[in-house]
Protein backbone atom coordinates (compact mmCIF):
# COMPACT_ATOMS: atom_id res chain seq x y z
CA UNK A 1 1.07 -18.84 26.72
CA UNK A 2 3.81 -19.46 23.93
CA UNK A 3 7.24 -19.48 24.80
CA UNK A 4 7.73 -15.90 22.48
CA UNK A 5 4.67 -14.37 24.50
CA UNK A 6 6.44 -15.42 27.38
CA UNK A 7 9.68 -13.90 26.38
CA UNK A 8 7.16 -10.75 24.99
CA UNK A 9 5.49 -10.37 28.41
CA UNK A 10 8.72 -10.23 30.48
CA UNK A 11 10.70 -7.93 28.02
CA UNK A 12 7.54 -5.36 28.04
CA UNK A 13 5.66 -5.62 31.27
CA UNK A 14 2.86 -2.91 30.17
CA UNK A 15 0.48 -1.44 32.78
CA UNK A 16 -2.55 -3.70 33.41
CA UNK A 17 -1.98 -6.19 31.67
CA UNK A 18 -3.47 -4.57 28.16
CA UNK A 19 -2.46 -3.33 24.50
CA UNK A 20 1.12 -2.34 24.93
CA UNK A 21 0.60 1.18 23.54
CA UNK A 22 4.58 1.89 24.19
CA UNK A 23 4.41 0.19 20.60
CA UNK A 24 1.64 2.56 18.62
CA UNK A 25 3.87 5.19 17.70
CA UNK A 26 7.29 3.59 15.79
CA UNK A 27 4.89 1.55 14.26
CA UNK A 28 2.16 4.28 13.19
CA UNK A 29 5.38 6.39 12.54
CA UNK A 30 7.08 3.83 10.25
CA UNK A 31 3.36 2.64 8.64
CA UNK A 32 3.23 6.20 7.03
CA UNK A 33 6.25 5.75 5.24
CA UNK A 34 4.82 4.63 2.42
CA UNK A 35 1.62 6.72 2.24
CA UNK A 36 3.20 10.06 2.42
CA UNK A 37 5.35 9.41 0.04
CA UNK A 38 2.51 8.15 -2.48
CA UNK A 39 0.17 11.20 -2.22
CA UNK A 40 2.78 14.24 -2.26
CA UNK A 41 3.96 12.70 -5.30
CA UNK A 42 0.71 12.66 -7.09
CA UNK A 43 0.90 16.96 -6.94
CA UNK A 44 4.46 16.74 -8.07
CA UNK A 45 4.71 14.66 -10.97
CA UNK A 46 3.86 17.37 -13.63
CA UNK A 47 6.49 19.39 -12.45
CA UNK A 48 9.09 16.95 -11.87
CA UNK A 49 8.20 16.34 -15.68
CA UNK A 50 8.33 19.54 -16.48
CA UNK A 51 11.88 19.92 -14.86
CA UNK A 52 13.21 16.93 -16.91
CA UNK A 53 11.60 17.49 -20.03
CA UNK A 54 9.75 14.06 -19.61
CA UNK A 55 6.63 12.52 -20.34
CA UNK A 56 3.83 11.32 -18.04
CA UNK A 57 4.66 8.02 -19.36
CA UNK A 58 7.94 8.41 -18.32
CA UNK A 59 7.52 10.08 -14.78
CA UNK A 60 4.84 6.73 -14.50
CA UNK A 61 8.61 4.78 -13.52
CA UNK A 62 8.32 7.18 -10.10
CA UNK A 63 5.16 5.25 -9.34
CA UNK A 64 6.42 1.87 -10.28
CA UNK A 65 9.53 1.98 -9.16
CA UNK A 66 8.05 3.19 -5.20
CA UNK A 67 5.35 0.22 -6.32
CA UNK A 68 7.54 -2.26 -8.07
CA UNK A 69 9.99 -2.26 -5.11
CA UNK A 70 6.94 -2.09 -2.23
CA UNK A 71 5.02 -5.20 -4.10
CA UNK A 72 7.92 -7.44 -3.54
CA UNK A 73 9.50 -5.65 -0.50
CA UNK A 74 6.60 -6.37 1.56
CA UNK A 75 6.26 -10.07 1.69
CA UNK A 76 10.11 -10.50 1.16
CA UNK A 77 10.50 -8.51 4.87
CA UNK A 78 7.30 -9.75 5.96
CA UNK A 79 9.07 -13.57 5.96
CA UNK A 80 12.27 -12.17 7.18
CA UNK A 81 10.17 -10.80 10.27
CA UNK A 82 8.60 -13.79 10.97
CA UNK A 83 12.01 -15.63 10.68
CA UNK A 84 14.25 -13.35 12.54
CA UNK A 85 11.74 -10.96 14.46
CA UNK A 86 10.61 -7.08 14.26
CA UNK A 87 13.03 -4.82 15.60
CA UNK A 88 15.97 -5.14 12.99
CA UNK A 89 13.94 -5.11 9.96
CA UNK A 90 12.02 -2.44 10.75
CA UNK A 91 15.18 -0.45 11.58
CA UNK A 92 17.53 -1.32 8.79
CA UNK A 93 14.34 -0.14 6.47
CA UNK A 94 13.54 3.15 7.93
CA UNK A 95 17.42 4.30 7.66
CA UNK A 96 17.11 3.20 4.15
CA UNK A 97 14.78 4.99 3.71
CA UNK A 98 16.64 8.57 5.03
CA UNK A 99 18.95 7.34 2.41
CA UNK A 100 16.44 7.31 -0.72
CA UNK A 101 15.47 11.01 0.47
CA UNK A 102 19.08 12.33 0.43
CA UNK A 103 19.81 10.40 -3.24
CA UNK A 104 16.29 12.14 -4.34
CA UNK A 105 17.00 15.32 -3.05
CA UNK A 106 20.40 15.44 -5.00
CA UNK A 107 19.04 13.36 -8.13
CA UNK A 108 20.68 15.09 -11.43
CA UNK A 109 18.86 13.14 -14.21
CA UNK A 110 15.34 11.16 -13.96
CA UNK A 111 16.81 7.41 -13.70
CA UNK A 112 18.58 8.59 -10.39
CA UNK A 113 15.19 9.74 -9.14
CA UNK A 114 13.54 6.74 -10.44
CA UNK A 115 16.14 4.76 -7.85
CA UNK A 116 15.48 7.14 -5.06
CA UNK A 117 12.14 5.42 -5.31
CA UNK A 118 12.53 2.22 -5.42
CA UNK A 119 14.78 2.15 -2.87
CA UNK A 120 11.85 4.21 -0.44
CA UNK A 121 10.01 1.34 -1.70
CA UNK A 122 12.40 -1.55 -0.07
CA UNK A 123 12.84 1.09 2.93
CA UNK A 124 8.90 1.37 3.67
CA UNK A 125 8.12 -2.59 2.87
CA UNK A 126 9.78 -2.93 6.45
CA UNK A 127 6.98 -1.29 9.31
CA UNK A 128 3.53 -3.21 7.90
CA UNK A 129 4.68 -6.73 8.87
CA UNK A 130 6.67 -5.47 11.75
CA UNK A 131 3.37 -4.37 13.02
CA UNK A 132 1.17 -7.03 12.20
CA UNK A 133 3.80 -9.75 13.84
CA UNK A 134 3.58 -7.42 16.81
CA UNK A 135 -0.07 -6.78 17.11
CA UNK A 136 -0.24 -11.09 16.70
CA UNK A 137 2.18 -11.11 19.37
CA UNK A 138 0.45 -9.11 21.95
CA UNK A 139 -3.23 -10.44 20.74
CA UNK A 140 -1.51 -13.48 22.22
CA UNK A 141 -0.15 -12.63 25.28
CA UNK A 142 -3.43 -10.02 26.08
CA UNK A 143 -6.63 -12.57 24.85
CA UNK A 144 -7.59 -10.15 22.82
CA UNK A 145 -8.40 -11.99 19.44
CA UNK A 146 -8.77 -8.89 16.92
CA UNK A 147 -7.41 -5.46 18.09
CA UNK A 148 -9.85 -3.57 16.33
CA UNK A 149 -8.94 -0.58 17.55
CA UNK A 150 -5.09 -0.70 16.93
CA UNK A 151 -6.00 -1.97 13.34
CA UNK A 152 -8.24 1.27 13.06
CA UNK A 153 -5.77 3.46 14.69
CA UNK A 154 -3.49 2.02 11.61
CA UNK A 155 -5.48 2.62 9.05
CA UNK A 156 -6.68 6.03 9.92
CA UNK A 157 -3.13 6.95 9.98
CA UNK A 158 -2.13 6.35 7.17
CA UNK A 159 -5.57 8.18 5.92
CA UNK A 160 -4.60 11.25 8.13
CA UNK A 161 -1.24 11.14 5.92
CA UNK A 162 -3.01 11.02 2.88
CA UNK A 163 -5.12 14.15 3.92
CA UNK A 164 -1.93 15.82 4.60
CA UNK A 165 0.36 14.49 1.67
CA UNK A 166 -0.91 16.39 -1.41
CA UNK A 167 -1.28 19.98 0.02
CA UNK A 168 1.72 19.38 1.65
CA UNK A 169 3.69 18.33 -1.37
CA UNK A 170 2.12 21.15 -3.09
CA UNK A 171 3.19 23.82 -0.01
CA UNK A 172 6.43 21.96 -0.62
CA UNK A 173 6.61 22.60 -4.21
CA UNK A 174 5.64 25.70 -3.99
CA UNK A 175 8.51 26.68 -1.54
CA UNK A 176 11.41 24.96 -2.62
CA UNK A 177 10.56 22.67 -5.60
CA UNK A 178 9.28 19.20 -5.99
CA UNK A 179 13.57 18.41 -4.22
CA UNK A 180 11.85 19.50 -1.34
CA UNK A 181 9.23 16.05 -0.80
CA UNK A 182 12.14 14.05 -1.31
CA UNK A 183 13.58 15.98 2.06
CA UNK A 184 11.30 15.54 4.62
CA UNK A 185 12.02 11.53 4.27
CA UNK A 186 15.38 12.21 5.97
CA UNK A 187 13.93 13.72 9.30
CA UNK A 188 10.55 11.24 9.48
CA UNK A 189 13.59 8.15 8.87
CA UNK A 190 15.70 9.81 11.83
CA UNK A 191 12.52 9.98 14.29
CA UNK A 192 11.53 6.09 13.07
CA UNK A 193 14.90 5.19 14.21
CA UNK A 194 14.51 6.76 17.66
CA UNK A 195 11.90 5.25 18.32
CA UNK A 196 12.16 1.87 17.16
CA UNK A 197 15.43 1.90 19.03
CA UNK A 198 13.63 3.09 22.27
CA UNK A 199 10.67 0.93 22.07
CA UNK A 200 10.49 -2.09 19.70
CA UNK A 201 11.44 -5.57 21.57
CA UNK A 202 14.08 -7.14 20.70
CA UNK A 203 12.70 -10.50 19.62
CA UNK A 204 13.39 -12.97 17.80
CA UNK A 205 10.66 -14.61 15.10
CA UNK A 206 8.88 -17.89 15.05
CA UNK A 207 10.60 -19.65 12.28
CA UNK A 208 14.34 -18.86 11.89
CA UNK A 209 15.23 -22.83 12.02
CA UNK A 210 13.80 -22.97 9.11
CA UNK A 211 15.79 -20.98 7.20
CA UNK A 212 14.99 -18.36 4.46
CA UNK A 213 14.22 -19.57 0.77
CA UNK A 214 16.38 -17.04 -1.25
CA UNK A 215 15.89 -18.50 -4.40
CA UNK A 216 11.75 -18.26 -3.93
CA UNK A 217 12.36 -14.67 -3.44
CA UNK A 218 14.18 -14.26 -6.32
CA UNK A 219 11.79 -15.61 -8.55
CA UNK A 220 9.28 -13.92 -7.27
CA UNK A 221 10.97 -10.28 -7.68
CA UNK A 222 11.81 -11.40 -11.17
CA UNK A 223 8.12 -12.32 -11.95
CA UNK A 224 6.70 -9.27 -11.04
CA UNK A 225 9.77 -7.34 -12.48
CA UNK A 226 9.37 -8.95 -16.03
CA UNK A 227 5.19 -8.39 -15.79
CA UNK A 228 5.57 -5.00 -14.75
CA UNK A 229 8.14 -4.35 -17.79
CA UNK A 230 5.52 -5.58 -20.08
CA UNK A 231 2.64 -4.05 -18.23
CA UNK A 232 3.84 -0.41 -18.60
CA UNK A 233 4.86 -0.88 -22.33
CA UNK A 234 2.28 -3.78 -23.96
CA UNK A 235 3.53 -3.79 -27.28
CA UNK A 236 4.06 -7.09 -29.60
CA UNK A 237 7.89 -6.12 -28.73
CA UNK A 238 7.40 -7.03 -25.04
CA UNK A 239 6.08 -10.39 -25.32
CA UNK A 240 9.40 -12.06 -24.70
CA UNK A 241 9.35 -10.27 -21.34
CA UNK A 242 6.29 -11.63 -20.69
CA UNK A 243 7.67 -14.90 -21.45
CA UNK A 244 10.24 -14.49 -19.04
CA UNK A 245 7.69 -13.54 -16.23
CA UNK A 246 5.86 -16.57 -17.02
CA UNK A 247 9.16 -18.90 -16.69
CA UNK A 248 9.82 -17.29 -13.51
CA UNK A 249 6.54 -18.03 -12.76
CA UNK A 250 6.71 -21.28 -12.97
CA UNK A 251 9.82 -21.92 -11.31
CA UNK A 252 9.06 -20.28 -8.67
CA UNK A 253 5.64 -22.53 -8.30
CA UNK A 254 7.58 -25.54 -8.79
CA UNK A 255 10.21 -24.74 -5.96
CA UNK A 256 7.66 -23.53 -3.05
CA UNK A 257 5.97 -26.50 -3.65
CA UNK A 258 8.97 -29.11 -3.37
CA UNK A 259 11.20 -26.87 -0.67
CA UNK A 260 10.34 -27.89 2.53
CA UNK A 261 10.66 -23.96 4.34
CA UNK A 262 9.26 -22.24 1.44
CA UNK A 263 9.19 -18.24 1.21
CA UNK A 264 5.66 -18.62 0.51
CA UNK A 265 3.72 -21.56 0.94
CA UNK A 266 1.48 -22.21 -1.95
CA UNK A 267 -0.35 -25.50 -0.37
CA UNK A 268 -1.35 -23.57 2.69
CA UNK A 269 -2.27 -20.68 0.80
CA UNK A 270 -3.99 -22.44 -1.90
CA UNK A 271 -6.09 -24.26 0.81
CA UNK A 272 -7.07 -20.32 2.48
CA UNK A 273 -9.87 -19.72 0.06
CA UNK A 274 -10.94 -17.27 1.76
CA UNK A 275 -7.35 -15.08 2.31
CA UNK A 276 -7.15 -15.61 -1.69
CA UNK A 277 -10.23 -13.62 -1.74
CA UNK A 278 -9.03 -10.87 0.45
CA UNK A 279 -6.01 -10.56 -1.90
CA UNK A 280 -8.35 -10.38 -4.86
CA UNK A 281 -10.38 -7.80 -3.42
CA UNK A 282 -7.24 -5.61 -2.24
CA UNK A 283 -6.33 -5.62 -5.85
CA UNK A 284 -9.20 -4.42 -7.07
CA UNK A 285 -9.88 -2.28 -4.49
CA UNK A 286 -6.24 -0.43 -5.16
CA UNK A 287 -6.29 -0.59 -8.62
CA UNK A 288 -9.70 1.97 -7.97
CA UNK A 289 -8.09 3.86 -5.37
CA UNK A 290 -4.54 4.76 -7.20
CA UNK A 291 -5.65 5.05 -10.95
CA UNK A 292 -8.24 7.50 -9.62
CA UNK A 293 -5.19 9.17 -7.00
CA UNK A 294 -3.09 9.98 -9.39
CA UNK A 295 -5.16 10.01 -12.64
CA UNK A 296 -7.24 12.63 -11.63
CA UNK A 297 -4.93 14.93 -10.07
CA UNK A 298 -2.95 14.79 -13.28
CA UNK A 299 -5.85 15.94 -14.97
CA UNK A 300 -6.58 18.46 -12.77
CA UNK A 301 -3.06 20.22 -13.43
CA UNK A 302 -2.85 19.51 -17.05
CA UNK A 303 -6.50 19.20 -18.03
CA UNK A 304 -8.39 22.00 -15.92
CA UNK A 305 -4.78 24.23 -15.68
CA UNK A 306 -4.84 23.89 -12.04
CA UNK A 307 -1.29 24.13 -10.07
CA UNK A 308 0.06 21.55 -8.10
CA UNK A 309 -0.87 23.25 -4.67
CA UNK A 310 -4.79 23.85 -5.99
CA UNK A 311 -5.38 20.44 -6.88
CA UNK A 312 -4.21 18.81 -3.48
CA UNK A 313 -6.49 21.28 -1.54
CA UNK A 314 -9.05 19.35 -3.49
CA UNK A 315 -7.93 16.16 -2.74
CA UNK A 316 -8.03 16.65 0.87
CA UNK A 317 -12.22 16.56 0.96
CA UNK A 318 -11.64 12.73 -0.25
CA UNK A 319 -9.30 11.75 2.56
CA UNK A 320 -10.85 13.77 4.99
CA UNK A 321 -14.07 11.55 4.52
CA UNK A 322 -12.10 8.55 3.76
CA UNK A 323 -10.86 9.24 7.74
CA UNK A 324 -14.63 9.83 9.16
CA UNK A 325 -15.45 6.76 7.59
CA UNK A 326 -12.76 4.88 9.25
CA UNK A 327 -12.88 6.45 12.23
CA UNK A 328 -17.34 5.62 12.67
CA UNK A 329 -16.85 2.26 11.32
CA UNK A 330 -13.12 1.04 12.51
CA UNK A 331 -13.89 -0.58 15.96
CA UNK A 332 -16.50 -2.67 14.23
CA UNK A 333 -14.74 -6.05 13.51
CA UNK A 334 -17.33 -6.82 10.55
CA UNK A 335 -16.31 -6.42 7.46
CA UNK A 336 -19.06 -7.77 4.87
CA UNK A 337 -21.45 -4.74 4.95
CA UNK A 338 -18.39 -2.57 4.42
CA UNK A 339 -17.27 -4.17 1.66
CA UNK A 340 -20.46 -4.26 -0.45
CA UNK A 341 -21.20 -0.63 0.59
CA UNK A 342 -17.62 0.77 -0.24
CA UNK A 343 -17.87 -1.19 -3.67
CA UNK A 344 -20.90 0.41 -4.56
CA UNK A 345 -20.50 3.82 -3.90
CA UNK A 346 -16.97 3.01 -5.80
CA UNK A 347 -19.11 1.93 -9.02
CA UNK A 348 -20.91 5.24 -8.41
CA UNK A 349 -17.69 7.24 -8.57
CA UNK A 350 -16.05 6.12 -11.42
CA UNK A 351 -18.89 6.26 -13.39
CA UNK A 352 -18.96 10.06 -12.56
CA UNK A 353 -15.33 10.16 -14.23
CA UNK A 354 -17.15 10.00 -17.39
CA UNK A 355 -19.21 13.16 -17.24
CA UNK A 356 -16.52 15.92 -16.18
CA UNK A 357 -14.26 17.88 -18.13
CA UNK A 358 -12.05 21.09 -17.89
CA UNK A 359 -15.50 23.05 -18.03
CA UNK A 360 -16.69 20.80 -14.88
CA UNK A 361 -16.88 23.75 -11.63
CA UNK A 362 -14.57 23.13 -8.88
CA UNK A 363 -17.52 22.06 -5.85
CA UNK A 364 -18.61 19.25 -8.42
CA UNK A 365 -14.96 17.94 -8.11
CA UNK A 366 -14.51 18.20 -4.62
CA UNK A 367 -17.96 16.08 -4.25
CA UNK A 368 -16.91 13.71 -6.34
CA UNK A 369 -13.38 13.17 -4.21
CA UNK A 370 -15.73 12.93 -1.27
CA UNK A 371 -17.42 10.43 -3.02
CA UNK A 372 -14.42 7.91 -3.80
CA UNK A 373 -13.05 8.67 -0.04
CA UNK A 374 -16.37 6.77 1.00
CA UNK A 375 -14.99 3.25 -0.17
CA UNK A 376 -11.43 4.53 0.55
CA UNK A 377 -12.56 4.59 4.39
CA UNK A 378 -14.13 1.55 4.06
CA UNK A 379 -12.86 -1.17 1.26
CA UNK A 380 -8.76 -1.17 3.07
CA UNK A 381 -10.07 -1.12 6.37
CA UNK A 382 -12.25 -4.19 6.08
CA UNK A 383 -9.77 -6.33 3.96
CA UNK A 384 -7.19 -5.65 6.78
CA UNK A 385 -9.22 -6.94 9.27
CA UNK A 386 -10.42 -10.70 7.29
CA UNK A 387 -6.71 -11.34 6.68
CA UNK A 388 -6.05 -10.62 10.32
CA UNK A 389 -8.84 -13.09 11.16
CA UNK A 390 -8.12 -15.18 8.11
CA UNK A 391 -4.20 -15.80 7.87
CA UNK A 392 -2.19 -18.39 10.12
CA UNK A 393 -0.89 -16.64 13.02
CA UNK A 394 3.10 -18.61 12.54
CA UNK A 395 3.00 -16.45 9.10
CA UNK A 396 1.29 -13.31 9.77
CA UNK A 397 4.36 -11.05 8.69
CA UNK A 398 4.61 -12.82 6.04
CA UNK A 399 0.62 -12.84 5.01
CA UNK A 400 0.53 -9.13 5.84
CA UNK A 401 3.45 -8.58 3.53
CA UNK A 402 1.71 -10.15 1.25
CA UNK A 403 -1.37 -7.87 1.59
CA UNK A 404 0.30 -5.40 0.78
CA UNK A 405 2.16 -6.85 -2.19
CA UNK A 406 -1.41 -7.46 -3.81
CA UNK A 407 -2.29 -3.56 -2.76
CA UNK A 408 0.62 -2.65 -4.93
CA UNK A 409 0.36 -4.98 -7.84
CA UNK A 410 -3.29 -3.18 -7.89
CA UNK A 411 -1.07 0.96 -7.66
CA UNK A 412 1.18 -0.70 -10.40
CA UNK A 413 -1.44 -1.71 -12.43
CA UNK A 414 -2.66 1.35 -11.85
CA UNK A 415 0.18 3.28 -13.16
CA UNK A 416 0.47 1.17 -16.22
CA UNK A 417 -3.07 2.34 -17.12
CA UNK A 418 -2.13 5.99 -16.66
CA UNK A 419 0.70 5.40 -18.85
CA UNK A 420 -1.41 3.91 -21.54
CA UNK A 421 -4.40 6.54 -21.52
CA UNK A 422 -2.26 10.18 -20.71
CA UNK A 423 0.37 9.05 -23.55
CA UNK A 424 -0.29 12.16 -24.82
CA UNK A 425 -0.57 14.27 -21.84
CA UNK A 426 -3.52 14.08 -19.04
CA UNK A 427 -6.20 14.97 -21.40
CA UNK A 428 -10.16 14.79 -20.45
CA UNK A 429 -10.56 12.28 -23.54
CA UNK A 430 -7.72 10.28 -21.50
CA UNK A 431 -9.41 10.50 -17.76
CA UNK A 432 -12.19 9.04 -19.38
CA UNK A 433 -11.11 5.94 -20.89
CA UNK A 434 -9.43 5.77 -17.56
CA UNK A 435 -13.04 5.64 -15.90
CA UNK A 436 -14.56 3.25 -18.57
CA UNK A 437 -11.76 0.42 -16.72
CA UNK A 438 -12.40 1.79 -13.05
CA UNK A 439 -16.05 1.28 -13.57
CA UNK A 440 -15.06 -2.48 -14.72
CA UNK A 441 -12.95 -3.00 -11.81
CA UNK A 442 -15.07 -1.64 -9.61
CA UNK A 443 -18.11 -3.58 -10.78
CA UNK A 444 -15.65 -6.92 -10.14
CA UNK A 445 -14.88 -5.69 -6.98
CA UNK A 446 -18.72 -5.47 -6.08
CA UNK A 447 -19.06 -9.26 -7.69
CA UNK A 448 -16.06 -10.09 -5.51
CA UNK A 449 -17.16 -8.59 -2.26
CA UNK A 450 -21.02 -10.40 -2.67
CA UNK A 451 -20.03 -13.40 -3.51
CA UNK A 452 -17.41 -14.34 -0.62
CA UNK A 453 -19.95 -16.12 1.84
CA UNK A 454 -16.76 -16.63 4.37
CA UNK A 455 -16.93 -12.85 4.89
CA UNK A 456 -20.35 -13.94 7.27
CA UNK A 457 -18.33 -14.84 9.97
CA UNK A 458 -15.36 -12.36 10.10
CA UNK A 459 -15.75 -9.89 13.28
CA UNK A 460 -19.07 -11.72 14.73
CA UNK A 461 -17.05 -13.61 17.40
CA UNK A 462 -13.44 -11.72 17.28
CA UNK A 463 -14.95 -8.82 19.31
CA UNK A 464 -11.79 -7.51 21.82
């Protein structure tokens, strides 16, 4: 036993020696941060629009600005949590996250609502790695080499939320305006804080002698802040921002490779060929998943003249089967035969983006949300579980973080493509150039998923 299991076992002391479950609720709690706030906003960007007087390629900045934020949040916290330990970074980011909902809730103009989301994006980077340093921490002290189960109680969380998040922002809307799913992040942040108080150990992380490479994470936000500035706007005007993403690029290769405590560290990841591929496919997989999120609820406001509350009782069909899948297949540690399955029926759905329109009945839309739930249940699930299996257990925060960056570079990709295609409003000729580059992606995402031999062995011997 390691000296922090040690420390772990006598701070926690759970009954029978197992799973400390005194630990699944701040950190299901705080994991659906992030989710909820997502999915009710895909039912209340029209109106938030509408209330401004903007553009859905303006109102896009709500997504990337939650995304922007999250994408470099995430592994930025994730180190911090492996320096310096759980419990204070996952409680400075759920009160900053009460704080985002109160500067939403009063927002005046767009910009200031455009900040209320990127700081919920900071404030919800902070639970993930929290979690996955803790679930490493007791797999450690309990044996147990892949909590299967806790990993599937995650995941269908955060699925449950996503069930719950569009009708509810639309009940929302409907009661009190779109303010109103801004609000309800000021009572979830109190009850995080409660309970991370009450519960979470106070530990301390694996690698604070090392120190914490500030300039890597500065380069890094300003890469991915440059790209995204070019992303959503890719005009021969932007190319100097691109330039400047590139620069920062490369200095920020250049200095994880010569600092000796790097934020992230390229030569270890650059040897985990396989964890590269679990980043690739989380991409892809969330480019799918978020492009189709809120690019076809758009359309079904705008396009088929459905209100905000209609379209996210047809939404919740997709989670509802994305949570059956998750919840048949989640204590399986395997992940290959998910992945190939959940990337074909994903082909299968996008392509079906290309045959509707605002004549297309209502049951033929809710099939096809069942439909892209499928690979929703499956594709997230299984990635989680190879990086658990695949990622070194002195950086898991840190790895984890980064899982999640790569999910949101795929939602801010996303967004840039719903920018690009509903320029002039969520049209049907729009949602289905929008499905022409799913079906690409997904049809990677299939190559992807096939071709990764390593996934073989992930799950056969990790059984708990």
């Amino acid at each position: 036993m390691t000296g922090l299991s040690a420390r772990f076992h006598a701070l926690r002391q759970p009954v029978g020696g197992g799973f400390d479950r005194r630990l699944i609720a701040p950190m299901i709690l705080g994991s659906i941060l992030n989710p909820i706030n997502s999915s009710m906003l895909a039912v209340a960007l029209i109106p938030i629009g509408r209330s401004f007087g903007a553009a859905p390629s303006e109102t896009a900045w709500l997504i990337t600005g939650l995304y922007l934020a999250t994408a470099v949040g995430q592994p930025v916290i994730g180190r911090l949590v492996d320096s310096f330990g759980p419990r204070r970074l996952y409680l400075t980011g759920t009160a900053l996250v009460g704080v985002a909902g109160l500067i939403g809730v009063l927002a005046p103009q767009l910009w200031v609502l455009i900040v209320s989301r990127v700081l919920l994006g900071f404030g919800t980077s902070a639970a993930y790695p929290a979690s996955m340093f803790l679930l490493r921490t007791e797999s450690e002290r309990t044996g147990m080499r892949s909590p299967s189960g806790v990993l599937a109680a995650l995941s269908i969380s955060n699925q449950v939320v996503a069930v719950l998040g569009p009708p509810l922002g639309g009940l929302l809307i409907g009661a009190g305006g779109w303010h109103l799913i801004f609000a309800v992040n000021v009572p979830l942040s109190a009850a995080c804080l409660v309970l991370g108080a009450w519960r979470l150990p106070r530990l301390s992380g694996r690698g604070k002698a090392d120190g914490v490479d500030i300039p890597g994470m500065v380069l890094f936000a300003g890469m991915l802040t440059a790209f995204m500035l070019f992303l959503m706007d890719p005009e021969l005007a932007r190319w100097p921002v691109l330039v400047i993403s590139v620069g920062a690029g490369t200095a920020f290769v250049v200095r994880e490779l010569r600092t000796a405590a790097p934020f992230l560290d390229l030569r270890v990841l650059g040897g985990n060929v396989p964890l590269l591929a679990t980043y690739g496919r989380q991409f892809l997989a969330f480019v799918t998943s978020y492009a189709f999120l809120y690019g076809f609820t758009q359309w079904l406001e705008e396009g088929h003249s459905l209100s905000p509350s209609t379209a996210g009782l047809i939404l919740l069909p997709m989670s509802a089967a994305a949570i059956a899948v998750t919840a048949v297949t989640g204590r399986r540690p395997e992940v290959r035969g998910k992945l190939v399955v959940g990337s074909l029926v994903q082909v299968a759905g996008c392509a079906t983006l290309l045959l509707i329109d605002s004549a297309t009945p209502i049951w033929i839309l809710v099939v096809l949300g069942i439909v892209i739930g499928i690979p929703q249940g499956l594709n997230g699930l299984a990635n989680q579980n190879a990086l658990y299996a695949q990622a070194h257990p002195a950086r898991m925060g840190s790895s984890a973080g980064l899982l999640r960056t790569f999910m949101y570079l795929g939602a801010l990709v996303a967004s840039a493509a719903n920018a690009a295609f509903y320029q002039d409003g969520a049209t049907t000729g729009g949602l289905h150039h929008l499905g022409r580059l799913l079906v690409a992606v997904a049809g990677l995402f299939l190559i992807v998923s096939v071709a990764d031999r390593s996934l073989r062995r992930v799950g056969r011997d990790d059984r708990s």
